[in-house]
N, C-alpha and C. Protein backbone atom coordinates (compact mmCIF):
# COMPACT_ATOMS: atom_id res chain seq x y z
N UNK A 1 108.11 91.68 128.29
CA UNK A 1 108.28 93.03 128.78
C UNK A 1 109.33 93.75 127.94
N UNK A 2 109.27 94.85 127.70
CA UNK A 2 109.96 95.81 126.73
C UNK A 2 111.17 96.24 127.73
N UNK A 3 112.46 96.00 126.68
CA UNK A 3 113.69 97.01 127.40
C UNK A 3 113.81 98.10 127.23
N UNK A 4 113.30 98.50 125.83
CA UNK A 4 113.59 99.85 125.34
C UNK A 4 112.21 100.16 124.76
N UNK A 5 111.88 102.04 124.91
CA UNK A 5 110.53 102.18 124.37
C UNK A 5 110.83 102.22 122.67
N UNK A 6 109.14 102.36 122.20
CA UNK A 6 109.16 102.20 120.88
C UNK A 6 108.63 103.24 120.56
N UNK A 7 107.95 103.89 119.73
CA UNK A 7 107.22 104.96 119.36
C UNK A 7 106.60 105.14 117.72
N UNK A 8 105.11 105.79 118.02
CA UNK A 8 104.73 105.61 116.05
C UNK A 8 103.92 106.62 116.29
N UNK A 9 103.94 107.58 115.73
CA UNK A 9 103.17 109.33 115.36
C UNK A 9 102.56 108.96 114.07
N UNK A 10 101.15 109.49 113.95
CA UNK A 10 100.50 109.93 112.54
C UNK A 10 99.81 110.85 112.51
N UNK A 11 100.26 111.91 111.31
CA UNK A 11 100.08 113.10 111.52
C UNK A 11 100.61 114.62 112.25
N UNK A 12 100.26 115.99 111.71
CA UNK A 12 99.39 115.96 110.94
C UNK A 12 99.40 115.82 109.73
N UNK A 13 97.97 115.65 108.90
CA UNK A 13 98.32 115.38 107.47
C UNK A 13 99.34 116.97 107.12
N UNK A 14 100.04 116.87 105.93
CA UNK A 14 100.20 115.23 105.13
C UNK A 14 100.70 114.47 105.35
N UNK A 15 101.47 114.90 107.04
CA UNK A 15 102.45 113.94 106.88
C UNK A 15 101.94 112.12 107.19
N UNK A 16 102.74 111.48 107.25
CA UNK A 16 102.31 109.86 107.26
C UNK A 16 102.75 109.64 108.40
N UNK A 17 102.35 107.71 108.73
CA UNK A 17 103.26 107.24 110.28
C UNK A 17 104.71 107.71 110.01
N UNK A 18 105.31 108.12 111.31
CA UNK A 18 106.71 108.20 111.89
C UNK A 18 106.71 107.30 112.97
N UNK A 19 107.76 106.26 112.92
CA UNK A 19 107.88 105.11 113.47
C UNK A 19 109.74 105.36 114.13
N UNK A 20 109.67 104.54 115.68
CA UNK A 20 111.13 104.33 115.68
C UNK A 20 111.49 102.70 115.38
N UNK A 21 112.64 102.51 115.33
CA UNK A 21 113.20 101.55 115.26
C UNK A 21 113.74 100.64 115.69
N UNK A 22 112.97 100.21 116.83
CA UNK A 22 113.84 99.58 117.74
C UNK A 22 113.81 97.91 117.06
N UNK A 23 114.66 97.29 117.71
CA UNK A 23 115.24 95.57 117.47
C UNK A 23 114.65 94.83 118.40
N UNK A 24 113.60 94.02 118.50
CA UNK A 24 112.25 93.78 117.33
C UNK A 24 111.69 95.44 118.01
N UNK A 25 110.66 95.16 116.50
CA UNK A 25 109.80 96.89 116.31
C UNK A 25 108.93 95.98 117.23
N UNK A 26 107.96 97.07 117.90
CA UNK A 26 106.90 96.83 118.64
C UNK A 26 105.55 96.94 118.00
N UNK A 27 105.47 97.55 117.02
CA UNK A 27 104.04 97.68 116.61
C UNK A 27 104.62 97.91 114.74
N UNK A 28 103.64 97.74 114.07
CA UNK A 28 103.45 97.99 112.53
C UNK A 28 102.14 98.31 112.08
N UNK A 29 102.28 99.64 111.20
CA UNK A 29 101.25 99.85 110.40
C UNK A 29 100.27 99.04 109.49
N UNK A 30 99.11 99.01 109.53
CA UNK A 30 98.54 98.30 108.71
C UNK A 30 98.08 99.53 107.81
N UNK A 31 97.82 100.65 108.11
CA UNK A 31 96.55 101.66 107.24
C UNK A 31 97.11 103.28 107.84
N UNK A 32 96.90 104.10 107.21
CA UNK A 32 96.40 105.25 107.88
C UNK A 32 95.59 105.49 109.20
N UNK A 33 96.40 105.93 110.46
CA UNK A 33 95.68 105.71 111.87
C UNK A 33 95.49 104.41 112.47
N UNK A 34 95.83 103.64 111.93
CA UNK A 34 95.68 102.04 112.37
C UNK A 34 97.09 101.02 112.60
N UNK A 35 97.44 101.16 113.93
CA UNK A 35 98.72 99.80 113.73
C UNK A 35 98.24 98.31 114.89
N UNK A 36 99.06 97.23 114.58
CA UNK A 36 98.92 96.52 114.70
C UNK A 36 100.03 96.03 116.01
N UNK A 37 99.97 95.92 116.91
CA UNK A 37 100.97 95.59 118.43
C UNK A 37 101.78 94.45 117.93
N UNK A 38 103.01 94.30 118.20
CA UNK A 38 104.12 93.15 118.08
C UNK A 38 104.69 93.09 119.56
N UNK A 39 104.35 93.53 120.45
CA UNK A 39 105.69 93.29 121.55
C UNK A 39 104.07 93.67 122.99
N UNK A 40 103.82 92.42 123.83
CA UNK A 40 103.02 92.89 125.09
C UNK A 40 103.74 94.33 125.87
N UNK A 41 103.05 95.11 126.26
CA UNK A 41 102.96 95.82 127.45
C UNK A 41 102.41 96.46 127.72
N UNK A 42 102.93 97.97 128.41
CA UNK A 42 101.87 98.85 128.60
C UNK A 42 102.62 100.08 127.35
N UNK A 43 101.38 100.64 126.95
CA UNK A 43 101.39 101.82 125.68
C UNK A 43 100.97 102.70 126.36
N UNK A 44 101.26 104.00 125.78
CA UNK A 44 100.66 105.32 126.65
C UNK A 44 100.35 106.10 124.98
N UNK A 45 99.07 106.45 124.80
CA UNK A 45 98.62 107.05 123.81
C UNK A 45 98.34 108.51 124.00
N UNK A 46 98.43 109.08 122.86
CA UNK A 46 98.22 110.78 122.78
C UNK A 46 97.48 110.84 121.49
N UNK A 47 97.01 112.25 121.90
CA UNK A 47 96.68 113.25 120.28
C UNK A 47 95.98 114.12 120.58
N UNK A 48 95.50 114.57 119.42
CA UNK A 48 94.43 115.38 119.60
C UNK A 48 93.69 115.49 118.47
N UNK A 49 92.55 116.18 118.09
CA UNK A 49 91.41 115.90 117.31
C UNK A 49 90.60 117.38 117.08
N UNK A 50 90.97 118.11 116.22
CA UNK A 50 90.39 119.11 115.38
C UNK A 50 89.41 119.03 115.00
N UNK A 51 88.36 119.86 114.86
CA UNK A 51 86.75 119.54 114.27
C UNK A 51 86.76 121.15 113.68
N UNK A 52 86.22 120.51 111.95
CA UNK A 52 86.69 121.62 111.04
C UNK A 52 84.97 122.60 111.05
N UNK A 53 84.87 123.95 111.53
CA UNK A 53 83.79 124.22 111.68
C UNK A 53 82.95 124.66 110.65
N UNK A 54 83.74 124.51 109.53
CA UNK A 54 82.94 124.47 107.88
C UNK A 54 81.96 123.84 107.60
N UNK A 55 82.38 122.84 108.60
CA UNK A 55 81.53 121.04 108.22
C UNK A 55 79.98 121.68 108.02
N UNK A 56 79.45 121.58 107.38
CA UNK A 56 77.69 121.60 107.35
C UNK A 56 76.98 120.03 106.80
N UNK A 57 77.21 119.36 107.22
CA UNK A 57 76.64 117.70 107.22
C UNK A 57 75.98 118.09 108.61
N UNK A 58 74.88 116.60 108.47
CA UNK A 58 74.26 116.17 109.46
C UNK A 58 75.32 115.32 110.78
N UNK A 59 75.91 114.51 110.31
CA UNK A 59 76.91 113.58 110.80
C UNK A 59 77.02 113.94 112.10
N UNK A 60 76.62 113.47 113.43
CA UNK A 60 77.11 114.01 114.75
C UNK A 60 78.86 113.99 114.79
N UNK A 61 80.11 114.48 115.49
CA UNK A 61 80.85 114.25 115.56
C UNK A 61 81.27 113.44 116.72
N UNK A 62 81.68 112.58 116.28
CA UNK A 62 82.14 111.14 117.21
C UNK A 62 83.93 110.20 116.58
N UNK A 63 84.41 110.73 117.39
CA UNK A 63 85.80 110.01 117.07
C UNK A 63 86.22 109.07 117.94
N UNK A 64 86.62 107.46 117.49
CA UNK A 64 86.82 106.86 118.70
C UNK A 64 88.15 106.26 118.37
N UNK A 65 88.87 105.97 119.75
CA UNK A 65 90.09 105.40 119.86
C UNK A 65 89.73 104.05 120.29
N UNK A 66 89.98 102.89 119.06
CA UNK A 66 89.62 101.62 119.50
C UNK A 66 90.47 100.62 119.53
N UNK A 67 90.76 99.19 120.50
CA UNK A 67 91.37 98.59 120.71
C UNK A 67 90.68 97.21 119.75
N UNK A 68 91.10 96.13 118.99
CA UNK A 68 90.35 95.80 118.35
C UNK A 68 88.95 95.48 117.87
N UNK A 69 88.83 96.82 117.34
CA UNK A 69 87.66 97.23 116.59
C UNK A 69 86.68 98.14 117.65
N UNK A 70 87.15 97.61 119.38
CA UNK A 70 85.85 97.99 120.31
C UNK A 70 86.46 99.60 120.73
N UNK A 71 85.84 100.37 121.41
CA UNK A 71 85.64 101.84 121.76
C UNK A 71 86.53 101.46 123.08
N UNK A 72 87.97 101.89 123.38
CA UNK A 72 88.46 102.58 124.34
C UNK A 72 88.31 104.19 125.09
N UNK A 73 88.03 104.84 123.62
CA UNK A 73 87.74 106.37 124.05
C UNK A 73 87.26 107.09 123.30
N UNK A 74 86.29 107.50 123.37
CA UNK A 74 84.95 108.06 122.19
C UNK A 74 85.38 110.13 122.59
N UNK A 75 85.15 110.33 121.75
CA UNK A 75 85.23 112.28 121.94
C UNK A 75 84.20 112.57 120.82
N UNK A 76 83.27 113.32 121.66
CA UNK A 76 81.94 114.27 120.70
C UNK A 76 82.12 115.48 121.03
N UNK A 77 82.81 116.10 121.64
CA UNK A 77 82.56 117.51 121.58
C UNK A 77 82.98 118.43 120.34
N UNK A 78 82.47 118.90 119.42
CA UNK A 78 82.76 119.25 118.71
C UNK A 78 83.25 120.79 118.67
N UNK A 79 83.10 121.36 120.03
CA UNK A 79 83.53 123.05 120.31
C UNK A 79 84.99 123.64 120.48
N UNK A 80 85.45 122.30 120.61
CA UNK A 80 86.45 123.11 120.79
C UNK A 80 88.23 121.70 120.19
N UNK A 81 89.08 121.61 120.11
CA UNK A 81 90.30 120.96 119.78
C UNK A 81 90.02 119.85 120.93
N UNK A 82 90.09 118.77 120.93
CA UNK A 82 89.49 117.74 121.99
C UNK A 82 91.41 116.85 121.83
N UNK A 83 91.62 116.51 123.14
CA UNK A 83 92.86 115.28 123.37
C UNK A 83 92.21 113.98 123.80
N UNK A 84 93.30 113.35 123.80
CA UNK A 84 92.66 111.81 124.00
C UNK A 84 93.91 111.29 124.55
N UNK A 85 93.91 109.99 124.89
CA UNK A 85 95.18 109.47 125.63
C UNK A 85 95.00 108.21 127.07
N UNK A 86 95.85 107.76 126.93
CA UNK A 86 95.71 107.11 127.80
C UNK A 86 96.73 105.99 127.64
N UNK A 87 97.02 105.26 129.35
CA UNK A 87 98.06 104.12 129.68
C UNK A 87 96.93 102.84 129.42
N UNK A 88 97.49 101.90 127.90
CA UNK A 88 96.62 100.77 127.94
C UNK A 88 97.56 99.31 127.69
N UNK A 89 97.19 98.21 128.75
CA UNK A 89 98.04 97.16 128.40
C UNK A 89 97.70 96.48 127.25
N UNK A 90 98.51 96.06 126.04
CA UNK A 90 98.41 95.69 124.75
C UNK A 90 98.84 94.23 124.62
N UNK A 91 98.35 93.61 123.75
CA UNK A 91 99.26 91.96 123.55
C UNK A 91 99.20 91.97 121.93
N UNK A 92 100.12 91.19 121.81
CA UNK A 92 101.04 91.00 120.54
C UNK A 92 99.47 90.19 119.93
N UNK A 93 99.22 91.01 118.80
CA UNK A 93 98.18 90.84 117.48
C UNK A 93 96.84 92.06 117.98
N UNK A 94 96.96 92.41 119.04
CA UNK A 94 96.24 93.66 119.17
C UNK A 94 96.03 94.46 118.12
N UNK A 95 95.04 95.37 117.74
CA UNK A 95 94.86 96.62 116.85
C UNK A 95 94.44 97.58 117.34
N UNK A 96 95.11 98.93 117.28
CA UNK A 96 94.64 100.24 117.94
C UNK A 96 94.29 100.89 116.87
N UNK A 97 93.29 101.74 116.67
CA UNK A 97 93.43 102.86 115.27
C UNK A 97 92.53 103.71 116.16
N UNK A 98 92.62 104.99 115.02
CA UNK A 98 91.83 105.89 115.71
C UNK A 98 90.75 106.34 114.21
N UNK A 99 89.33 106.20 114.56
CA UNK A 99 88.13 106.33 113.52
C UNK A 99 87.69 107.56 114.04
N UNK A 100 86.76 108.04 112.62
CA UNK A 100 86.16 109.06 112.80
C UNK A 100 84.70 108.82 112.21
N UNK A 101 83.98 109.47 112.66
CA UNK A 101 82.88 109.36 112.44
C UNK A 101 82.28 109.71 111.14
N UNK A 102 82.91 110.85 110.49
CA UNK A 102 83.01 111.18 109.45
C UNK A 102 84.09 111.97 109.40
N UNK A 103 85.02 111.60 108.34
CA UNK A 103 86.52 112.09 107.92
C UNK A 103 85.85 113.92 107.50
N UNK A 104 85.65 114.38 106.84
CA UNK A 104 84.99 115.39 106.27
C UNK A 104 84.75 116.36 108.06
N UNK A 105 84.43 116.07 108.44
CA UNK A 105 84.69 116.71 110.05
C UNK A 105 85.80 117.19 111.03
N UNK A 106 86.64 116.50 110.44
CA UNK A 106 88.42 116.48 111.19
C UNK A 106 89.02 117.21 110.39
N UNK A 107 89.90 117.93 110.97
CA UNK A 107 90.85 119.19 110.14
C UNK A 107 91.99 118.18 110.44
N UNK A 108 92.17 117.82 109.36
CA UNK A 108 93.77 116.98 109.38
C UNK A 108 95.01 117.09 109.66
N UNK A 109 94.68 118.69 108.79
CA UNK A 109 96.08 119.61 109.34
C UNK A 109 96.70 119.81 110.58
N UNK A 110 95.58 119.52 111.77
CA UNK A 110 95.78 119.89 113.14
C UNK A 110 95.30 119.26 114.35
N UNK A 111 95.54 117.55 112.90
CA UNK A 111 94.72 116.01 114.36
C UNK A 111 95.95 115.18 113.99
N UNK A 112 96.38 114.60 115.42
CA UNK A 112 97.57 113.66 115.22
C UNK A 112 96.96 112.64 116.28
N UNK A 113 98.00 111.97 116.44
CA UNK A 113 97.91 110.43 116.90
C UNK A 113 98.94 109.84 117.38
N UNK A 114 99.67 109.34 118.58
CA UNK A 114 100.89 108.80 118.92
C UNK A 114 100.39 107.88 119.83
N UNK A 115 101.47 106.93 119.76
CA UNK A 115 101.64 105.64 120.65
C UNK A 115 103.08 105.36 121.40
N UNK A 116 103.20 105.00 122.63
CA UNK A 116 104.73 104.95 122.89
C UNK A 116 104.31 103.60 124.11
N UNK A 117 105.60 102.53 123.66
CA UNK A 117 105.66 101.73 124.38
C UNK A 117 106.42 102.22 125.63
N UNK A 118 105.86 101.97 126.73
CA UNK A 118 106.61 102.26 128.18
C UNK A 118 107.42 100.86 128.38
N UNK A 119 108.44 101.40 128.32
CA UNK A 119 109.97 100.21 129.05
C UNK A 119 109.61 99.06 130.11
N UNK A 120 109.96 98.36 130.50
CA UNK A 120 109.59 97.41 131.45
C UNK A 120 110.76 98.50 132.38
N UNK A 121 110.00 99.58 133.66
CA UNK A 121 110.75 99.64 134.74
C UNK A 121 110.91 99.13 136.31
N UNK A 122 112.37 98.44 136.48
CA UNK A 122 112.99 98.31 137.28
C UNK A 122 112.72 98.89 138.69
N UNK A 123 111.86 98.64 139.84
CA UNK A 123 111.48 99.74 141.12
C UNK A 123 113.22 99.00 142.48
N UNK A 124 113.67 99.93 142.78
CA UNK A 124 114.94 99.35 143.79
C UNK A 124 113.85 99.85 144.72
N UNK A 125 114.05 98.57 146.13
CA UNK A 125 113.66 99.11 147.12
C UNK A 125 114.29 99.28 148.23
């Protein structure tokens, strides 16, 4: 169980992961949009997801937030700025990333991605 939270942002481009620092880190980057869990608990995820309306491909738009490799949270709507998120319990060698269906579809400038470990809290009764 975590004493202190952790936290890792990516995006928007250009920027790269922003990571905190806690003693041990809880999670590490493997890739662009992709880290790898070091510490069990519960994570609470954010973002959001831009769909660039230039796009003229066939490609349906489908972005998914996956826990290793499998679909936690899929978003197709392509009308409008779509969020995503959610409280998920994680174990140490886990992988979260977030895919796109086709990169060429996502406005980068204005799709991010965060993860934050929730603390192990204390309930007094």
């Amino acid at each position: 169980t975590a004493k202190e939270s952790c936290m890792a942002k990516f995006g928007p481009l250009p920027s790269k992961w922003k990571m905190t620092s806690p003693e041990p880190p809880c999670m590490n980057k493997i890739s662009d949009w992709e880290l790898r869990i070091l510490q069990n608990g519960l994570y609470l995820t954010y973002g959001q997801v831009a769909f660039d309306r230039t796009y003229k491909g066939a490609a349906p738009f489908e972005v998914w937030l996956r826990k290793n490799e499998e679909p936690i949270q899929i978003l197709t709507n392509n009308s409008q700025i779509q969020t995503l998120g959610g409280i998920y319990d994680l174990h140490v060698g886990d992988t979260i990333d977030l895919t796109f269906n086709s990169e060429d579809q996502v406005l980068k400038n204005n799709t991010y991605w965060g993860i934050l470990l929730i603390p192990n809290i204390q309930f007094i009764s």
